[in-house]
C-alpha atoms as a PDB file:
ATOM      1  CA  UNK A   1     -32.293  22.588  36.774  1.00  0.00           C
ATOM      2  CA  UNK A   2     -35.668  21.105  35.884  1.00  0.00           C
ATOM      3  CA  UNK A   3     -36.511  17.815  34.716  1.00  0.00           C
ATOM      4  CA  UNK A   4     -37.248  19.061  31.181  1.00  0.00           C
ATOM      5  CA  UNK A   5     -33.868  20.833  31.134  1.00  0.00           C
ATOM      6  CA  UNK A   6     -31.702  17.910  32.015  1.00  0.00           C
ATOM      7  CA  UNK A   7     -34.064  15.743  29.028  1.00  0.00           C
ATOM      8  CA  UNK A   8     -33.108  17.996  26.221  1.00  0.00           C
ATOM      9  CA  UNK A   9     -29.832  18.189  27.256  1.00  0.00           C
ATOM     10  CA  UNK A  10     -29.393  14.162  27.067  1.00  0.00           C
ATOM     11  CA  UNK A  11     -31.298  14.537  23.711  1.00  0.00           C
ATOM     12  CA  UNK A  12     -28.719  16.996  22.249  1.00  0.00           C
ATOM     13  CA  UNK A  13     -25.805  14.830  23.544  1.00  0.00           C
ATOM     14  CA  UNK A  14     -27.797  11.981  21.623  1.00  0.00           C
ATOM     15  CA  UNK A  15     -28.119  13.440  18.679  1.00  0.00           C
ATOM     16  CA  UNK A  16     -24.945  14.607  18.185  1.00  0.00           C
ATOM     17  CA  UNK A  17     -23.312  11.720  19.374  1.00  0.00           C
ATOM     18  CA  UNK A  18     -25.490   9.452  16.484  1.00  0.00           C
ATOM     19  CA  UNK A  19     -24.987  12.219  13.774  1.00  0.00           C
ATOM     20  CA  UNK A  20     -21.153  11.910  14.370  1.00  0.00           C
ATOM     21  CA  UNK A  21     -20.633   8.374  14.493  1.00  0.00           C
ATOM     22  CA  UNK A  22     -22.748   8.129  11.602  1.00  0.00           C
ATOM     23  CA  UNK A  23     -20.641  10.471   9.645  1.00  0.00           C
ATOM     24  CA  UNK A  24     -17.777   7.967  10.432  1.00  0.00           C
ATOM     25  CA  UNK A  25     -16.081   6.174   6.886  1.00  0.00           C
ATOM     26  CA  UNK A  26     -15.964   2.109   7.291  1.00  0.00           C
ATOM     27  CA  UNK A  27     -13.579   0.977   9.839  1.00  0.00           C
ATOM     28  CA  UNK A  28     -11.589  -1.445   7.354  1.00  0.00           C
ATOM     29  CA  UNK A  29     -11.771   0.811   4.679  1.00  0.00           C
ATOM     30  CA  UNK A  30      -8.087   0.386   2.866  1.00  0.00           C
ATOM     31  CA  UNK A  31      -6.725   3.533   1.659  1.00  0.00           C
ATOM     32  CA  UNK A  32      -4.399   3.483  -1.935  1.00  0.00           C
ATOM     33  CA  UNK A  33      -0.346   4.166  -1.155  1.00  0.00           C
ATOM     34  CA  UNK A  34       0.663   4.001  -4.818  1.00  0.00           C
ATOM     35  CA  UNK A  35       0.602   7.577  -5.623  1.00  0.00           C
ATOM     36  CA  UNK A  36      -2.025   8.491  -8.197  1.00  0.00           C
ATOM     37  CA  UNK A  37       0.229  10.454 -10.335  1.00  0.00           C
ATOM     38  CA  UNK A  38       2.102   8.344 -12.650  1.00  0.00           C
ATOM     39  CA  UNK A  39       5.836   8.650 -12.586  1.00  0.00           C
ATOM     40  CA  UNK A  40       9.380   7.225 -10.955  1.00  0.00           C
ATOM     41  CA  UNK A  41       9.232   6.856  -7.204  1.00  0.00           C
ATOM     42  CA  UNK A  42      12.664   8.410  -5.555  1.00  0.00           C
ATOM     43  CA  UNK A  43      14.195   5.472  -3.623  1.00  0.00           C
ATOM     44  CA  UNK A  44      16.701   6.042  -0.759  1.00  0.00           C
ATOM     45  CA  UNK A  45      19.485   5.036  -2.595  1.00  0.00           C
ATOM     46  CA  UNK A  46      19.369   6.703  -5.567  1.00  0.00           C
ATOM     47  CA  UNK A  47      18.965   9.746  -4.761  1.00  0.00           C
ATOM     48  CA  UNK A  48      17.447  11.748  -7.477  1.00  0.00           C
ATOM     49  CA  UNK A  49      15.726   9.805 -10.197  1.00  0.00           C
ATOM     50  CA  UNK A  50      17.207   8.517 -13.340  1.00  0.00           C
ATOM     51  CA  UNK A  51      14.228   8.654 -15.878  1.00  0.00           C
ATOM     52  CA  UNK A  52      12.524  11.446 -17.136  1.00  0.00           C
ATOM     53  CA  UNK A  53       9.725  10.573 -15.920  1.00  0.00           C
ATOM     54  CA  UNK A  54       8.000  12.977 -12.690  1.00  0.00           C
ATOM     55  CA  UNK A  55      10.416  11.934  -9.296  1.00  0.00           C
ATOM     56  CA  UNK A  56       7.602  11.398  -6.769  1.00  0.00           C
ATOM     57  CA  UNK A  57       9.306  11.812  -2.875  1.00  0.00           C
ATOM     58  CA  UNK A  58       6.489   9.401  -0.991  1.00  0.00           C
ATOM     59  CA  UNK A  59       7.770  10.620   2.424  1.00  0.00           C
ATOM     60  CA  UNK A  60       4.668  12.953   2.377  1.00  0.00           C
ATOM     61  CA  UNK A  61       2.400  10.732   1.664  1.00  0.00           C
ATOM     62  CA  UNK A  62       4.266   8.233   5.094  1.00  0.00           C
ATOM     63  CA  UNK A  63       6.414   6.283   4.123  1.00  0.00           C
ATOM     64  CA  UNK A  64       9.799   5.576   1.870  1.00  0.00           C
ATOM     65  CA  UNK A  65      11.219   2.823  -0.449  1.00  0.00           C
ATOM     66  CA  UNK A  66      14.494   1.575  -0.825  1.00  0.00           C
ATOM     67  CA  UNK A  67      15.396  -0.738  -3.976  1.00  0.00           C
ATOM     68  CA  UNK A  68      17.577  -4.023  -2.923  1.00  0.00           C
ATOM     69  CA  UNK A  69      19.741  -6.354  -4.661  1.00  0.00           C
ATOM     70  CA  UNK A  70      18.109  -9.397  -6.368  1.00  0.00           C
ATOM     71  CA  UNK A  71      19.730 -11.926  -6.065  1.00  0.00           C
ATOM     72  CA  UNK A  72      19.095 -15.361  -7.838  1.00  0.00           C
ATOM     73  CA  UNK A  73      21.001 -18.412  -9.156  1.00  0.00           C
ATOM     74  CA  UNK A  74      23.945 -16.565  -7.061  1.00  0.00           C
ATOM     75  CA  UNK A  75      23.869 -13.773  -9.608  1.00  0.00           C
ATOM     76  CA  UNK A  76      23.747 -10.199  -8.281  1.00  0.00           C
ATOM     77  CA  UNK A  77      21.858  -7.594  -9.860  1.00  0.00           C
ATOM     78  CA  UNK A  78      21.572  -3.950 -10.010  1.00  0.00           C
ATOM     79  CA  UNK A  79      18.870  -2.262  -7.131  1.00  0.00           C
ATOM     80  CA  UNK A  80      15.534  -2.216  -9.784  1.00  0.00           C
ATOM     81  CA  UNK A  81      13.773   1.309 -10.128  1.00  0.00           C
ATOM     82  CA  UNK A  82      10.094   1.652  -9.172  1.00  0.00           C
ATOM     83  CA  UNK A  83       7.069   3.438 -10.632  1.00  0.00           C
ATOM     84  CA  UNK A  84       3.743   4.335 -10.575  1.00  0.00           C
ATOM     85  CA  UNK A  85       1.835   3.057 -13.300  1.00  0.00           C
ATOM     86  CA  UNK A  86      -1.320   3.096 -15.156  1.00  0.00           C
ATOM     87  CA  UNK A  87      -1.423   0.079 -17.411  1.00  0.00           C
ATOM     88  CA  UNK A  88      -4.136   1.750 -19.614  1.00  0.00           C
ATOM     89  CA  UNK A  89      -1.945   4.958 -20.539  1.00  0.00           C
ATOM     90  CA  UNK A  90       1.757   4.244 -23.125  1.00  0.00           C
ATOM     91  CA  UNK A  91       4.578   5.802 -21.857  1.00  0.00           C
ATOM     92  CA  UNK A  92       8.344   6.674 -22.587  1.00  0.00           C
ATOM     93  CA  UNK A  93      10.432   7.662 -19.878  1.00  0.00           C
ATOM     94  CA  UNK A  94      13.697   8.309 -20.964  1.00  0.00           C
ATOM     95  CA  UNK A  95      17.116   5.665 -20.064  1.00  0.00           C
ATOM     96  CA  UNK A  96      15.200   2.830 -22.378  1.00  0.00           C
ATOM     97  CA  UNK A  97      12.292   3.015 -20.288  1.00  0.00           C
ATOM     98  CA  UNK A  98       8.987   2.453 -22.647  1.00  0.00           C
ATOM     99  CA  UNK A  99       5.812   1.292 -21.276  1.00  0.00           C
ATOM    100  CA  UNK A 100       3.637   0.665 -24.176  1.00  0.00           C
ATOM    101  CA  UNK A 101       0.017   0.007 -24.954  1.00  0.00           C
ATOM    102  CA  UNK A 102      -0.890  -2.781 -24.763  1.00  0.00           C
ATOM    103  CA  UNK A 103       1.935  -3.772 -22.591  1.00  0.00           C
ATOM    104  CA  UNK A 104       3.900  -6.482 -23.244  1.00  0.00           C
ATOM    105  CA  UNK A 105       4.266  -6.706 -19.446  1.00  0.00           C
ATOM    106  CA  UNK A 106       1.958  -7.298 -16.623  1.00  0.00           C
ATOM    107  CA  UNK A 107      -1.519  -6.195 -17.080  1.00  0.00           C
ATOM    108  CA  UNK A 108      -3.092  -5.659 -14.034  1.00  0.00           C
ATOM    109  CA  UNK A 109      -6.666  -3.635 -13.902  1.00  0.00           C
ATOM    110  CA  UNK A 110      -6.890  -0.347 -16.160  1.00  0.00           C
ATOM    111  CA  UNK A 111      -8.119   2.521 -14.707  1.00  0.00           C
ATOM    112  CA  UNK A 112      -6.076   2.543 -11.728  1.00  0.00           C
ATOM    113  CA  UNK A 113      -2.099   2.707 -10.372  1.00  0.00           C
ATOM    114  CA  UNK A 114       0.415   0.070  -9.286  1.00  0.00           C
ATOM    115  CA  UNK A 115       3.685  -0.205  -8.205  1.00  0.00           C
ATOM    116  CA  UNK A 116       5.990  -1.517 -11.495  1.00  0.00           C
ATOM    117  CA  UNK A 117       9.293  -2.237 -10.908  1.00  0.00           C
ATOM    118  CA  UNK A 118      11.996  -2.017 -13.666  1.00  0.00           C
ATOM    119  CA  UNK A 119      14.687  -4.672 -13.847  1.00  0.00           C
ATOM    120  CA  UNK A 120      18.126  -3.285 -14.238  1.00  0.00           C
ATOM    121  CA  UNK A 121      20.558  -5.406 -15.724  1.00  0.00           C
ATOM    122  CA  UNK A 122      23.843  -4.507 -16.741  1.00  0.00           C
ATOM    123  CA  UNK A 123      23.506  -1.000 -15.537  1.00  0.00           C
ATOM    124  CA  UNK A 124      20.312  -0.557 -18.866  1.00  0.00           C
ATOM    125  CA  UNK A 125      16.588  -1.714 -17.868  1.00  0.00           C
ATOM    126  CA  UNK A 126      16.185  -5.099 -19.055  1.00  0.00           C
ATOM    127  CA  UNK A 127      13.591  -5.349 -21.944  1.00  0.00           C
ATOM    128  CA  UNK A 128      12.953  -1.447 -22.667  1.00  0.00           C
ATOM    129  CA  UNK A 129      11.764  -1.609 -19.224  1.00  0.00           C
ATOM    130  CA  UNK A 130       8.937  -4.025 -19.152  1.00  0.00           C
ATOM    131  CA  UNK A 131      10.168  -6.731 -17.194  1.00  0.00           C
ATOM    132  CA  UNK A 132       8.973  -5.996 -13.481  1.00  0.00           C
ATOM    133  CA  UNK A 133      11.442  -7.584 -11.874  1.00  0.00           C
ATOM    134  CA  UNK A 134      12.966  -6.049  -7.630  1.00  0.00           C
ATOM    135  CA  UNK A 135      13.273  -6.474  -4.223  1.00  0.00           C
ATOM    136  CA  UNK A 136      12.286  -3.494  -2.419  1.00  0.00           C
ATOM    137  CA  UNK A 137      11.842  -2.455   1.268  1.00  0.00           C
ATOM    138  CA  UNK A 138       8.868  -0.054   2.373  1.00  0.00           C
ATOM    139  CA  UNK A 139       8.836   1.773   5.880  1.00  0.00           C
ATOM    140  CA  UNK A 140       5.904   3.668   7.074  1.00  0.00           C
ATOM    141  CA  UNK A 141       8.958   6.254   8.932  1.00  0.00           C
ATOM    142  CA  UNK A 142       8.669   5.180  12.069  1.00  0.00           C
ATOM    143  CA  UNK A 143       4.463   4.638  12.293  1.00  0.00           C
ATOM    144  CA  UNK A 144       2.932   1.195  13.104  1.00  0.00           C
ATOM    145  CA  UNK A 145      -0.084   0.847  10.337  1.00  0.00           C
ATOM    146  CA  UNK A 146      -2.775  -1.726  12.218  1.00  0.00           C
ATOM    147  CA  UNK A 147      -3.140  -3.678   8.858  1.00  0.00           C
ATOM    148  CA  UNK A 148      -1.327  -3.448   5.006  1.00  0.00           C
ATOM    149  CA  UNK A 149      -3.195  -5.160   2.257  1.00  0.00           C
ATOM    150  CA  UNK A 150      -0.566  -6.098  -0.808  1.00  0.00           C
ATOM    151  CA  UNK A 151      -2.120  -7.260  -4.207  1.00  0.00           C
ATOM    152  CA  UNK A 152       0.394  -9.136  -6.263  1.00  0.00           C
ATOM    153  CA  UNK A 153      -0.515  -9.153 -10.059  1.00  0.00           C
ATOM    154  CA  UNK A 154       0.133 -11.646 -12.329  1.00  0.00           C
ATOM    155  CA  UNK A 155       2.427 -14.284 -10.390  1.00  0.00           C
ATOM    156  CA  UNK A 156       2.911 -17.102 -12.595  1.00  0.00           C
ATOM    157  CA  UNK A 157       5.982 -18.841 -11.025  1.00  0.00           C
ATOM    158  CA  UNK A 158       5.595 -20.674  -7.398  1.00  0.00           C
ATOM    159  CA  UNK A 159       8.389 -19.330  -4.652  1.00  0.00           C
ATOM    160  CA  UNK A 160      10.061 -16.206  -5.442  1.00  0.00           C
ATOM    161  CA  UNK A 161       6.983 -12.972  -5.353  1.00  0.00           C
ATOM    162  CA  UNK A 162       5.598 -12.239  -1.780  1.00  0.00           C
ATOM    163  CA  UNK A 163       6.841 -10.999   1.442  1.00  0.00           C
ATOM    164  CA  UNK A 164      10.754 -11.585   2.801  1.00  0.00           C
ATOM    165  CA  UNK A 165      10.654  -9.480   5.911  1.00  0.00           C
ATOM    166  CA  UNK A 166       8.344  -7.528   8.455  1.00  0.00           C
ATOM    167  CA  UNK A 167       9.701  -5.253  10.640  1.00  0.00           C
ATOM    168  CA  UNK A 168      13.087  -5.939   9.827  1.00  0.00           C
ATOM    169  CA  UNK A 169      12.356  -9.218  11.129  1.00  0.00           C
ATOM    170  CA  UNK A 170      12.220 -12.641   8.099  1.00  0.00           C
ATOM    171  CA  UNK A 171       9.127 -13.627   7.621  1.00  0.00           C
ATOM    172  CA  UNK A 172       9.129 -15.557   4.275  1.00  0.00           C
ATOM    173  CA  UNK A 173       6.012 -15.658   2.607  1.00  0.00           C
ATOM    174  CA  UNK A 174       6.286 -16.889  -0.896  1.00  0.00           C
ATOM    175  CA  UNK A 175       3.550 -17.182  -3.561  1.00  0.00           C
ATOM    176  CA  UNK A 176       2.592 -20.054  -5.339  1.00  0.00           C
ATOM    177  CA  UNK A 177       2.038 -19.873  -9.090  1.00  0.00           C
ATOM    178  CA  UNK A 178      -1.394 -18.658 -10.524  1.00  0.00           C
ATOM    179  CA  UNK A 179      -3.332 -18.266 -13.676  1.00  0.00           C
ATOM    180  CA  UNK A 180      -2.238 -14.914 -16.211  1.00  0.00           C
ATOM    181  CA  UNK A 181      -3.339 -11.885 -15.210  1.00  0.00           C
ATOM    182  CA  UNK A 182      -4.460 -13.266 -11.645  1.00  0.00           C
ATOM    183  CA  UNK A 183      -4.410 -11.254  -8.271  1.00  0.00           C
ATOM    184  CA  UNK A 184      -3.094 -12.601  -5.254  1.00  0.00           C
ATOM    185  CA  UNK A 185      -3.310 -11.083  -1.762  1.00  0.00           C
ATOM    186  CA  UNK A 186      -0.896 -11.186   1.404  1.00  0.00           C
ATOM    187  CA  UNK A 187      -2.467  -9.101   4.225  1.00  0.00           C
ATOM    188  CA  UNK A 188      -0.255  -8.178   7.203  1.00  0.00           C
ATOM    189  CA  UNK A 189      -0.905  -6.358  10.507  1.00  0.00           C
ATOM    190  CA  UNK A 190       1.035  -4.016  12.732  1.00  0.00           C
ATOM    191  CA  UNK A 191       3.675  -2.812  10.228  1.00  0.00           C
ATOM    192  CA  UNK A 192       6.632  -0.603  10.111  1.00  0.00           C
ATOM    193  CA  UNK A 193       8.403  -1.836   7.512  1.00  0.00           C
ATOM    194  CA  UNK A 194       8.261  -4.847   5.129  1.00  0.00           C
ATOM    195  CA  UNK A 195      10.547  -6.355   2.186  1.00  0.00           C
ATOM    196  CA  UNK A 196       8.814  -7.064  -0.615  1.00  0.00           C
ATOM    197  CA  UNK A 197      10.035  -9.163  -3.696  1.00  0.00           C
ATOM    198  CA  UNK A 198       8.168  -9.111  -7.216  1.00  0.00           C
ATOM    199  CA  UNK A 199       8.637 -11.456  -9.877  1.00  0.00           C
ATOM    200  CA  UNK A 200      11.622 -13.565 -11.293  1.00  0.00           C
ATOM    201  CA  UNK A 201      14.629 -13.204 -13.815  1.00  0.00           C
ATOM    202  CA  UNK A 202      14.625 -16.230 -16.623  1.00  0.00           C
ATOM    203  CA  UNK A 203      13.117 -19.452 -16.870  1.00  0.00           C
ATOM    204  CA  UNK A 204      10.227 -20.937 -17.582  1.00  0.00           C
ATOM    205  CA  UNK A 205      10.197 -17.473 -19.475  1.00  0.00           C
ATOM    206  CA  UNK A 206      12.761 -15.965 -22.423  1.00  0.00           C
ATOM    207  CA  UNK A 207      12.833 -13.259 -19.832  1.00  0.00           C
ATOM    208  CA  UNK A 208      11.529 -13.565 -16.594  1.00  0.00           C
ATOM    209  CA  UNK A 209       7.737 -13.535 -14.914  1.00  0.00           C
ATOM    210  CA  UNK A 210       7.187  -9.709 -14.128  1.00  0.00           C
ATOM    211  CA  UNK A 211       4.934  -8.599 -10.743  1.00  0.00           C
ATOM    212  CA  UNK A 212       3.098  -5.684 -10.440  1.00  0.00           C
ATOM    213  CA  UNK A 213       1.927  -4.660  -6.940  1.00  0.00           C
ATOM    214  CA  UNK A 214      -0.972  -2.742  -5.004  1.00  0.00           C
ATOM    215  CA  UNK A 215      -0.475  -1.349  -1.253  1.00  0.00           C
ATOM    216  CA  UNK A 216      -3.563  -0.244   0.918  1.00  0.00           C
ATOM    217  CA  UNK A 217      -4.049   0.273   4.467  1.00  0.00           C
ATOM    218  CA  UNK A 218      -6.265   0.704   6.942  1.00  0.00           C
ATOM    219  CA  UNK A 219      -5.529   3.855   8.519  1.00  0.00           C
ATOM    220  CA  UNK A 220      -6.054   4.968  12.272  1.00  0.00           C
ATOM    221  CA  UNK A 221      -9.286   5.863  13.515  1.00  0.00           C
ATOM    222  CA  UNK A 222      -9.470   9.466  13.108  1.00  0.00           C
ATOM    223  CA  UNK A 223     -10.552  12.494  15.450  1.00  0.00           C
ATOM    224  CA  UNK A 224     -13.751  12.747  14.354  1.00  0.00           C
ATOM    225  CA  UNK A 225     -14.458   8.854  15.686  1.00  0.00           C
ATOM    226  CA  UNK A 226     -12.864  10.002  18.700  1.00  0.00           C
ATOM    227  CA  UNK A 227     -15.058  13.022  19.045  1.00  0.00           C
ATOM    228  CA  UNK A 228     -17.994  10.867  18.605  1.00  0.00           C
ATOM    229  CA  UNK A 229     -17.220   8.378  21.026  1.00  0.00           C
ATOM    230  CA  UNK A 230     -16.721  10.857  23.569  1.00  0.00           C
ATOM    231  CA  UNK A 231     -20.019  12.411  22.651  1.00  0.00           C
ATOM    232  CA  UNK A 232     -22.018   8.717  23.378  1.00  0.00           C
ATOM    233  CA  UNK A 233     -20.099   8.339  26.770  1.00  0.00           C
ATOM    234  CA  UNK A 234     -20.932  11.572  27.910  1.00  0.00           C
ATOM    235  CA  UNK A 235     -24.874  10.730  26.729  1.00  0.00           C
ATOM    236  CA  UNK A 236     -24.569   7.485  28.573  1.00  0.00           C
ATOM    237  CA  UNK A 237     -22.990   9.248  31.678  1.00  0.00           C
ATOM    238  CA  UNK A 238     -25.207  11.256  31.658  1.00  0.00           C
ATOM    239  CA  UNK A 239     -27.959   8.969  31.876  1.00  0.00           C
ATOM    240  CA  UNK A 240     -26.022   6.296  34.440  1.00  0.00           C
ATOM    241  CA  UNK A 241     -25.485   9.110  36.942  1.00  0.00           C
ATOM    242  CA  UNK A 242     -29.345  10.340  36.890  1.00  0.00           C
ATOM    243  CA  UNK A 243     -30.126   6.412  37.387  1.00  0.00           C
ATOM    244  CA  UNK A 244     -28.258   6.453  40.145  1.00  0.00           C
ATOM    245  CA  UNK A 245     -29.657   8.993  42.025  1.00  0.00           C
ATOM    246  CA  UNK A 246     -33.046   7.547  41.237  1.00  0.00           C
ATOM    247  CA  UNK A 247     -32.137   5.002  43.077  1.00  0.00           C
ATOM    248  CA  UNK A 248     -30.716   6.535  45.750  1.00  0.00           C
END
């Protein structure tokens, strides 16, 4: 093969190598897991879902949520029931569940969906719904995710929203208390699972301080990076083994 052959060869390898790589999205770039439909999320233990709202199953989008017991001031209450919610848009779901507009719960930033949870209390959501008030557990079924971002809205009362548990393993990290309508951020890597808890019943409030939540994560590099990077070795192969028998 002549010289010329074997340069347009490395060129082509070159050039497709760059083009791919620079068709790559940002490495850290967090992707959304609160589904962009609004509606109840189907926990493990419920089964089917009690409002009327839409059910959403999350297993295909990865992962699943279970609703706890929250427990405080060694009272017991019922598992809370989870949506996703778009603070700008009113809502009634059905079983006393009435989101309206404005909210006279958290108000995180319109335009876009977070996790709500719905106290239950005495078997009836506690204040038409609008106290977000639960303990939840997410798994990512069975995946490790290389890093979760979790934006807590609106935590006004120090020790009780944040993180309980990572891989089934406690790992108490509690919030401290900051100004209305603030976001605070927890950002954990290598998860399978973590407990989550969001907001408080009662005092300093008549009702409680309610928590809404965001979840992104960084997902895995995808084929096409792969593809790419195997496109730039073979270039620089290419190149290290003609060196080589240059200098030989």
């Amino acid at each position: 093969m002549s010289k010329l052959s074997q340069l347009v060869k490395v060129l082509v390898a070159s050039t497709l190598g760059l083009s791919v790589l620079a068709s790559m999205p940002a490495a850290k770039a967090g992707v959304s897991i609160v589904p962009t439909t609004e509606g109840e999320i189907k926990l493990l233990n419920n089964g089917d879902c009690l409002s009327l709202a839409p059910c959403i199953d999350t297993t295909s989008l990865g992962y699943t949520v279970t609703s706890l017991s929250y427990n405080q001031n060694n009272k017991t209450y019922s598992p809370s029931l989870l949506f996703s919610d778009d603070i700008s848009t009113e809502n009634t779901w059905g079983f006393g569940i009435k989101f309206d507009l404005p909210d006279a719960g958290t108000n995180p930033l319109t335009g876009i969906n977070t996790f709500r949870p719905v106290m239950i209390k005495n078997g009836k959501p506690d204040e038409n719904g609008q106290l977000e008030v639960g303990h939840f557990l997410f798994d990512f079924m069975g995946k490790t995710i290389n890093e979760v971002t979790l934006d807590f809205h609106d935590v006004e009362v120090s020790g009780f929203s944040g993180i309980l548990k990572v891989n089934g393993n406690p790992f108490s990290q509690l919030l401290g208390e900051g100004p209305n309508n603030s976001v605070q951020t927890l950002v954990l890597k290598d998860v399978k699972s973590f407990e989550v808890q969001l907001g408080k019943v009662g005092s300093p409030f008549p009702t409680g301080d309610g928590v809404d939540l965001n979840v992104e994560k960084v997902p895995e590099p995808t084929t096409t990076a792969s593809l790419g990077l195997l496109a730039m070795t073979g270039m620089f192969g290419l190149r290290k083994q003609k060196n080589v028998t240059k200098i030989s």
